[in-house]
PDB file of N, CA and C in Angstrom:
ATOM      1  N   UNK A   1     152.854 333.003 163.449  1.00  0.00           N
ATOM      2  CA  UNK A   1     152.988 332.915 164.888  1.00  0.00           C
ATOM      3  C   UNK A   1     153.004 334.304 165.527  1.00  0.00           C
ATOM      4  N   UNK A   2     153.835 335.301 165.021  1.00  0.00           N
ATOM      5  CA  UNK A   2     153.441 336.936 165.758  1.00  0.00           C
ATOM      6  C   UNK A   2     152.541 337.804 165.454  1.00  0.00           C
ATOM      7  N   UNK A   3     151.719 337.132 164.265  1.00  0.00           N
ATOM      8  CA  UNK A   3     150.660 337.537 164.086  1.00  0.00           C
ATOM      9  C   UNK A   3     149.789 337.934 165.325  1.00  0.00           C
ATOM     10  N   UNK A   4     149.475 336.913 165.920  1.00  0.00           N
ATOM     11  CA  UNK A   4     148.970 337.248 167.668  1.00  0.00           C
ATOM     12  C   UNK A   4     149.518 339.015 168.454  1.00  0.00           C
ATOM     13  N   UNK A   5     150.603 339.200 167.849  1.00  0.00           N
ATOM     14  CA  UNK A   5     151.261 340.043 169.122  1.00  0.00           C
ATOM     15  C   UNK A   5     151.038 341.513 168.147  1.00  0.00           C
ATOM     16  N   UNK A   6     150.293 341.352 166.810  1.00  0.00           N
ATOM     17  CA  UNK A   6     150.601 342.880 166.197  1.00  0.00           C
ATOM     18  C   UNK A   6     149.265 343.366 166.601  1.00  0.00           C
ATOM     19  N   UNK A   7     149.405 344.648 166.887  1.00  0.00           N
ATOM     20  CA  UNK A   7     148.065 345.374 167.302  1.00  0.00           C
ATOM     21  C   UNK A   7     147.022 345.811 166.096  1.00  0.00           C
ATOM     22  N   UNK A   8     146.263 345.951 166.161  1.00  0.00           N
ATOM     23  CA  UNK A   8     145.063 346.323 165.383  1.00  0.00           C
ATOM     24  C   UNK A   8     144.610 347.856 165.458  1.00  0.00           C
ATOM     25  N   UNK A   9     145.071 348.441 164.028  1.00  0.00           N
ATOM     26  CA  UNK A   9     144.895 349.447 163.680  1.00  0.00           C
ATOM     27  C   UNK A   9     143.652 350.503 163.864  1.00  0.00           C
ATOM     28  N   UNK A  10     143.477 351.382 164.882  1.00  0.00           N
ATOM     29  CA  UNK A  10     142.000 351.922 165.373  1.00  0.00           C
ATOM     30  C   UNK A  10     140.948 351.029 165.429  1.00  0.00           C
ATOM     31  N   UNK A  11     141.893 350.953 166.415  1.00  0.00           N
ATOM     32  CA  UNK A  11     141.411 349.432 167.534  1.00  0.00           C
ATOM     33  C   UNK A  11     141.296 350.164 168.993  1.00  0.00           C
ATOM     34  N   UNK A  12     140.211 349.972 169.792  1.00  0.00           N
ATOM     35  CA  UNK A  12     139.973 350.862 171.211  1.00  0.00           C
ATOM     36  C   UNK A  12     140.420 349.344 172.266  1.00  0.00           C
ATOM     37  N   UNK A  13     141.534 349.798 173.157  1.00  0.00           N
ATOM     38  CA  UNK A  13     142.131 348.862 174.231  1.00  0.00           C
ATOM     39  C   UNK A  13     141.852 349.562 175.205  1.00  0.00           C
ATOM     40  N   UNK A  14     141.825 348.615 176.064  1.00  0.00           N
ATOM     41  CA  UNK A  14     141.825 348.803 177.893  1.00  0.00           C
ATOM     42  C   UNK A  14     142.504 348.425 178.592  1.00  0.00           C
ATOM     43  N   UNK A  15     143.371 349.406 179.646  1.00  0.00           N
ATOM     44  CA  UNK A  15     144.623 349.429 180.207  1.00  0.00           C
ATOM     45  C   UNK A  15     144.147 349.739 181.798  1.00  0.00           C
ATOM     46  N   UNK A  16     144.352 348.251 182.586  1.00  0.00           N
ATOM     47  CA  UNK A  16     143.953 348.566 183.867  1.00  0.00           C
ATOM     48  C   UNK A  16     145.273 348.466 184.551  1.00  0.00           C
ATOM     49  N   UNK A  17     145.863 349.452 185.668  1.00  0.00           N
ATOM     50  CA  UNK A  17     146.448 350.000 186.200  1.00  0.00           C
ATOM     51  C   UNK A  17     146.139 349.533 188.087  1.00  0.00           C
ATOM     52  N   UNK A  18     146.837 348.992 188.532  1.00  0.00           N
ATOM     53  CA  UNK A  18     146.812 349.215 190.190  1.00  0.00           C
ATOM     54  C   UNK A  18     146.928 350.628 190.401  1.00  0.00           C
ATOM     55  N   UNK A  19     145.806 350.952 191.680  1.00  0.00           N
ATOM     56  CA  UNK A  19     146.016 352.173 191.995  1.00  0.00           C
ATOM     57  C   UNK A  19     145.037 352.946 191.491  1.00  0.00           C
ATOM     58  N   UNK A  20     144.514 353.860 192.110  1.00  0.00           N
ATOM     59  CA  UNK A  20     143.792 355.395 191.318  1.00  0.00           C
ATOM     60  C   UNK A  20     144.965 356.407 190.965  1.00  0.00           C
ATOM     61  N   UNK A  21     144.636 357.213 189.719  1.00  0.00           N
ATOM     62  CA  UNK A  21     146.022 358.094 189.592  1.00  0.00           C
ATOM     63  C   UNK A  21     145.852 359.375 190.201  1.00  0.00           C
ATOM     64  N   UNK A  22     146.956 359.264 190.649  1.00  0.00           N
ATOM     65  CA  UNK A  22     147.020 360.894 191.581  1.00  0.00           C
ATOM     66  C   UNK A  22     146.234 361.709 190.526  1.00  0.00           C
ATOM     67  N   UNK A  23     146.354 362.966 190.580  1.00  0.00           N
ATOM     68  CA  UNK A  23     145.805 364.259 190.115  1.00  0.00           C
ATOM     69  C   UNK A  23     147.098 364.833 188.987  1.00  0.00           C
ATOM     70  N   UNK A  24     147.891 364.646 189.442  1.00  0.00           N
ATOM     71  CA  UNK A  24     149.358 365.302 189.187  1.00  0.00           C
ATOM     72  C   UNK A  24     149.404 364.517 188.068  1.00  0.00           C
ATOM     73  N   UNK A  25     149.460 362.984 187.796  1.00  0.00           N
ATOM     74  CA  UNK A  25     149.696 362.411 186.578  1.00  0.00           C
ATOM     75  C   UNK A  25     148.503 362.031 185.388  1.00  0.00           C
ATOM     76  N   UNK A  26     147.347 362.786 185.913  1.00  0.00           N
ATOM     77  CA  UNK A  26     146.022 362.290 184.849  1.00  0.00           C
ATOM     78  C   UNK A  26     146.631 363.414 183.159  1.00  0.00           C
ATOM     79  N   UNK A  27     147.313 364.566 183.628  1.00  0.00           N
ATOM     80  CA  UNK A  27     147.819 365.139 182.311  1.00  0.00           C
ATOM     81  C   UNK A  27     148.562 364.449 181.833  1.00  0.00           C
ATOM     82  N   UNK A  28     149.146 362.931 181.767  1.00  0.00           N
ATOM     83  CA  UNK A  28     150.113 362.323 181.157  1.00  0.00           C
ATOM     84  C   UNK A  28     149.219 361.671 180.478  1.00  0.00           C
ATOM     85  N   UNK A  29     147.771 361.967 181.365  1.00  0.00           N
ATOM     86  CA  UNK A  29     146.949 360.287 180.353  1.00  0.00           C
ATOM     87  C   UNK A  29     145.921 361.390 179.614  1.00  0.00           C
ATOM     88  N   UNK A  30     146.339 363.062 179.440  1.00  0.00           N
ATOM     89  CA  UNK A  30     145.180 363.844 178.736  1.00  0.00           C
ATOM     90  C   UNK A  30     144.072 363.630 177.951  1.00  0.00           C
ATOM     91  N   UNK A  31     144.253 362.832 176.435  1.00  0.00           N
ATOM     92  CA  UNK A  31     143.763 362.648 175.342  1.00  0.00           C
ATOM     93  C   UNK A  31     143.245 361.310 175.358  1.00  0.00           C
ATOM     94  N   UNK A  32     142.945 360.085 176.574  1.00  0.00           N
ATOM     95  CA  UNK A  32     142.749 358.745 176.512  1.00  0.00           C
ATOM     96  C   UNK A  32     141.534 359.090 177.744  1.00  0.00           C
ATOM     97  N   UNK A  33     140.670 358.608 178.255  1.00  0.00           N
ATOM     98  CA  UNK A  33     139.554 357.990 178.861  1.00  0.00           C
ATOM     99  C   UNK A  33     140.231 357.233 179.949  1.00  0.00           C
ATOM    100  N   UNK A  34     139.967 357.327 181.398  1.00  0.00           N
ATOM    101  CA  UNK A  34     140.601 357.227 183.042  1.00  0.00           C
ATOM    102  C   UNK A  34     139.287 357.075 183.440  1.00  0.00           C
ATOM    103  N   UNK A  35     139.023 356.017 183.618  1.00  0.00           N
ATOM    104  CA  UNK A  35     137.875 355.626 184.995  1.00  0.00           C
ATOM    105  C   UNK A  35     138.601 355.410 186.025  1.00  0.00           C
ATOM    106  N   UNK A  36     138.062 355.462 187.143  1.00  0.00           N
ATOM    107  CA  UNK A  36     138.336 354.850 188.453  1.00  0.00           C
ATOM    108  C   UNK A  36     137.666 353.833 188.820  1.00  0.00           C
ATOM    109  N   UNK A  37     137.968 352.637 188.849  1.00  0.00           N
ATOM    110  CA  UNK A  37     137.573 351.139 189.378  1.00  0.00           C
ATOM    111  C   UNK A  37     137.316 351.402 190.581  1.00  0.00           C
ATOM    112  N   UNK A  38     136.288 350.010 191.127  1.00  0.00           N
ATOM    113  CA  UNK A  38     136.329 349.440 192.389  1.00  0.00           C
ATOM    114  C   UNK A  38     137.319 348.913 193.098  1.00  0.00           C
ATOM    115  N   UNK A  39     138.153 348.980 194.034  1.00  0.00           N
ATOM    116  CA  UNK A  39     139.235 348.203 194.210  1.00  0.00           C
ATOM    117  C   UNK A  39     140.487 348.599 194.112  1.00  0.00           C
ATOM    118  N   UNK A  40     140.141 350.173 194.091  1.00  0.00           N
ATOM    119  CA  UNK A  40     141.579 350.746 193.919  1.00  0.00           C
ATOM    120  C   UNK A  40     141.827 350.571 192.480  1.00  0.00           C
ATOM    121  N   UNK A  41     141.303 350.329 191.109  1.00  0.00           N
ATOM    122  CA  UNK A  41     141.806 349.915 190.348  1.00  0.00           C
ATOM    123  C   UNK A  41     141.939 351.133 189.189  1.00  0.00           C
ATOM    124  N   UNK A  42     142.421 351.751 188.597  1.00  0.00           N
ATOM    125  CA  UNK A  42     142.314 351.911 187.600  1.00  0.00           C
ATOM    126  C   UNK A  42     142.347 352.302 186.070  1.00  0.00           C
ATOM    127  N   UNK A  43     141.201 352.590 184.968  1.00  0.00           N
ATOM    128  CA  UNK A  43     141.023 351.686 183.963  1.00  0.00           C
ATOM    129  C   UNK A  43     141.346 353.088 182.948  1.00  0.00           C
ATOM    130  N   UNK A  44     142.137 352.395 181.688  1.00  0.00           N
ATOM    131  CA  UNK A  44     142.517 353.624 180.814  1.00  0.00           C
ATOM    132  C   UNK A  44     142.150 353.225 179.509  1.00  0.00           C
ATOM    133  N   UNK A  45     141.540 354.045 178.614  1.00  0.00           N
ATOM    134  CA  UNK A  45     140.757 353.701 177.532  1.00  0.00           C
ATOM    135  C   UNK A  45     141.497 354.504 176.477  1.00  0.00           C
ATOM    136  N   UNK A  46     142.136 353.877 175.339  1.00  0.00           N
ATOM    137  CA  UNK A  46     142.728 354.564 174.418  1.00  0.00           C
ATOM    138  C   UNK A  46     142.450 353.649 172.958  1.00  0.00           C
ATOM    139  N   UNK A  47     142.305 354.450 171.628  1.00  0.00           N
ATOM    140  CA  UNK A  47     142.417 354.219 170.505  1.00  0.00           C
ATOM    141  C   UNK A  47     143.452 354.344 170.073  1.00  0.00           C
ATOM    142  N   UNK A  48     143.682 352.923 169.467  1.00  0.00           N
ATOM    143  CA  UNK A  48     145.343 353.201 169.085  1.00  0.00           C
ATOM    144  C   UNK A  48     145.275 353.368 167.481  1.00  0.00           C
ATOM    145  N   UNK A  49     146.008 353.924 167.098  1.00  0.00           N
ATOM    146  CA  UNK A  49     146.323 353.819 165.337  1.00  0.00           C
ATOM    147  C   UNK A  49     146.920 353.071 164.676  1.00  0.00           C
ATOM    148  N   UNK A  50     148.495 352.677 166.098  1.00  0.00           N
ATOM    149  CA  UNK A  50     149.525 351.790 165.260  1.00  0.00           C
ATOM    150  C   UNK A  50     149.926 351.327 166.528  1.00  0.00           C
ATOM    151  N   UNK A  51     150.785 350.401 166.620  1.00  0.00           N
ATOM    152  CA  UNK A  51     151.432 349.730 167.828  1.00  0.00           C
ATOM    153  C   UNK A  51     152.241 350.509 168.680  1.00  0.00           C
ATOM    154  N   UNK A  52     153.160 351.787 168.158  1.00  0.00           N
ATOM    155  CA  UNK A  52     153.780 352.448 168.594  1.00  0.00           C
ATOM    156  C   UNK A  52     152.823 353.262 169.515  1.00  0.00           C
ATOM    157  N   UNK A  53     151.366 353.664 168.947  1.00  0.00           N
ATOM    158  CA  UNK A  53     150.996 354.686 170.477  1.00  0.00           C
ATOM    159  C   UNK A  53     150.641 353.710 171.213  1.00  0.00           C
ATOM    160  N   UNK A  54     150.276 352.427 171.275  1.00  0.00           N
ATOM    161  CA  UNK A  54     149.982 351.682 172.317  1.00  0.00           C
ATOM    162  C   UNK A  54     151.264 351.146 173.507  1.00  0.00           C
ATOM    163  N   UNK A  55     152.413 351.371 172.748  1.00  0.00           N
ATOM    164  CA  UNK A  55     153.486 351.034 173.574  1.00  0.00           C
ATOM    165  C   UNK A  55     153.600 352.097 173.899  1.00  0.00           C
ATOM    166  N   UNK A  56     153.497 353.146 173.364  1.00  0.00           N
ATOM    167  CA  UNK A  56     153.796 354.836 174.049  1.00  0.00           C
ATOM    168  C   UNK A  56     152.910 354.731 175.637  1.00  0.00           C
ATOM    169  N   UNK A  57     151.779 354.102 175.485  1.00  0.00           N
ATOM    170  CA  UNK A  57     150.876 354.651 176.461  1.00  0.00           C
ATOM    171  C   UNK A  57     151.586 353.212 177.690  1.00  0.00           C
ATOM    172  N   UNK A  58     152.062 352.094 177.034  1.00  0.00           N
ATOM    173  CA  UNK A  58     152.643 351.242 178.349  1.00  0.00           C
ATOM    174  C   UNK A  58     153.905 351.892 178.646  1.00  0.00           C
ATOM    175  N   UNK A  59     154.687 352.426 178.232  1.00  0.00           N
ATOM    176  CA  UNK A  59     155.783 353.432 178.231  1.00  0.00           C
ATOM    177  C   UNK A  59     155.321 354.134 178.914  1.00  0.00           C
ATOM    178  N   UNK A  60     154.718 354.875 178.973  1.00  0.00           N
ATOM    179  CA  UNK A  60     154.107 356.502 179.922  1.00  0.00           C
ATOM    180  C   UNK A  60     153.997 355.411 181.341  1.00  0.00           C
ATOM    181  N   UNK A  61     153.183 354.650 181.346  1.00  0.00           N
ATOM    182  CA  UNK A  61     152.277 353.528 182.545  1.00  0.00           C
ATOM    183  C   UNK A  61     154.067 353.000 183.315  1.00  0.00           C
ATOM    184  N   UNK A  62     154.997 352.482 182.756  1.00  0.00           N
ATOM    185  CA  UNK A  62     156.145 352.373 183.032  1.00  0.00           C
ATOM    186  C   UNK A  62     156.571 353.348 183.475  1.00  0.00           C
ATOM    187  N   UNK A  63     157.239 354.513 183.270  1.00  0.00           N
ATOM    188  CA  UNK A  63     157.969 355.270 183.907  1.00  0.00           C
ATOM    189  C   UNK A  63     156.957 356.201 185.094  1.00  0.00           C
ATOM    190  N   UNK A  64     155.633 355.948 185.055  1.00  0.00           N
ATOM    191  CA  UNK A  64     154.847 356.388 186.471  1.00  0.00           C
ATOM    192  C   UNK A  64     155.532 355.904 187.286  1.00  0.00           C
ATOM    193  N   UNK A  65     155.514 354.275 186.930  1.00  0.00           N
ATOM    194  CA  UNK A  65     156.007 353.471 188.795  1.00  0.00           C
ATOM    195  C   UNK A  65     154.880 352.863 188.727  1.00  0.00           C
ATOM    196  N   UNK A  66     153.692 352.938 187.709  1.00  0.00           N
ATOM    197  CA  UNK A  66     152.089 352.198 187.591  1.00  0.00           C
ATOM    198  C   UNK A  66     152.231 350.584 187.882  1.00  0.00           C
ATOM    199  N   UNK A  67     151.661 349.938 188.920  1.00  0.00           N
ATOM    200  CA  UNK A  67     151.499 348.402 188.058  1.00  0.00           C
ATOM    201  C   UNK A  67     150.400 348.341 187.050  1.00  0.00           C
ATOM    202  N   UNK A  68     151.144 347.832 186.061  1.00  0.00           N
ATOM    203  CA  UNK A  68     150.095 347.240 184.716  1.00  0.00           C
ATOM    204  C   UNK A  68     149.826 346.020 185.188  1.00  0.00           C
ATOM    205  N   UNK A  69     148.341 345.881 185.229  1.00  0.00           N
ATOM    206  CA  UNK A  69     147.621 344.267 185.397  1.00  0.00           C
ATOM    207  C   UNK A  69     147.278 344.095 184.150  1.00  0.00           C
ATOM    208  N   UNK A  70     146.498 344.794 183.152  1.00  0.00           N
ATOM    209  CA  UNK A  70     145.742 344.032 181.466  1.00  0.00           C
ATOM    210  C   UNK A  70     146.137 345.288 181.189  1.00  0.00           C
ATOM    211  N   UNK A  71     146.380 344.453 179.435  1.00  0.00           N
ATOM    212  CA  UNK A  71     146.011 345.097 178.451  1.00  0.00           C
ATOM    213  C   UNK A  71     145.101 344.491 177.469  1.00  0.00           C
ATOM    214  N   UNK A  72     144.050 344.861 176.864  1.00  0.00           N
ATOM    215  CA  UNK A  72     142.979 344.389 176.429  1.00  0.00           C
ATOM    216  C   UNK A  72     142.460 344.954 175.590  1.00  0.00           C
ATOM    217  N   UNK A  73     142.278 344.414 173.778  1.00  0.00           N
ATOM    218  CA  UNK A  73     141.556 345.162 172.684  1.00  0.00           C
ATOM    219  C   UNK A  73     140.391 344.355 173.336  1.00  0.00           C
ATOM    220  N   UNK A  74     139.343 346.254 173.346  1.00  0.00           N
ATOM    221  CA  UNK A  74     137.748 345.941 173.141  1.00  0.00           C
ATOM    222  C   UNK A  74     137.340 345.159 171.554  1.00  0.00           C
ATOM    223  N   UNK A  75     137.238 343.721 171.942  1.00  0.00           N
ATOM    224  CA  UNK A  75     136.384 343.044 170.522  1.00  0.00           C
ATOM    225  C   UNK A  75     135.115 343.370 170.545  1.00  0.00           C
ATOM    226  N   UNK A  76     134.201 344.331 171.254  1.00  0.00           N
ATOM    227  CA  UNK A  76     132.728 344.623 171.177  1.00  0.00           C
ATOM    228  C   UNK A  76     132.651 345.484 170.057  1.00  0.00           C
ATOM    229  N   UNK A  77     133.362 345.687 169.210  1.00  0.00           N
ATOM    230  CA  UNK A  77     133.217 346.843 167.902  1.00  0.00           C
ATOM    231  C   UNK A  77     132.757 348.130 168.237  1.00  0.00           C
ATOM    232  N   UNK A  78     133.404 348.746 169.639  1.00  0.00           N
ATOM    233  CA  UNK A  78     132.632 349.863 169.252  1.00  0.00           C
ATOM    234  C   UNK A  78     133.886 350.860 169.799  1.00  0.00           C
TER     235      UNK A  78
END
């Protein structure tokens, strides 16, 4: 049953965010991939290794003040 909830080891997810990020906080997101959506939205691209940097990076998204809308492993294999 929690099989579902464990993350997948260098595995590339997508983290869309309400909001464009200021300037001031894109050095929090340095080493991960920041598009800017249509809609005010946006989109953060990170490879995770283990579950812990993926909660690191909803952790970071948390103490911004960010709303988190998705989190999403890319299943396109790439």
């Amino acid at each position: 049953m929690w099989s579902k909830f464990l993350v997948d080891t260098n595995a590339c997810y997508h983290i869309c965010v309400n909001g464009h990020l200021d300037e001031r906080w894109l050095d929090a997101f340095d080493d991960y991939t920041v598009d800017y959506l249509d809609g005010g939205r946006t989109l953060i691209t990170v490879t995770v290794v283990d579950q812990a940097r993926l909660f690191g990076v909803i952790n970071r998204i948390r103490d911004l003040g960010l709303e988190l809308i998705l989190v999403q492993k890319d299943e396109s294999g790439s």
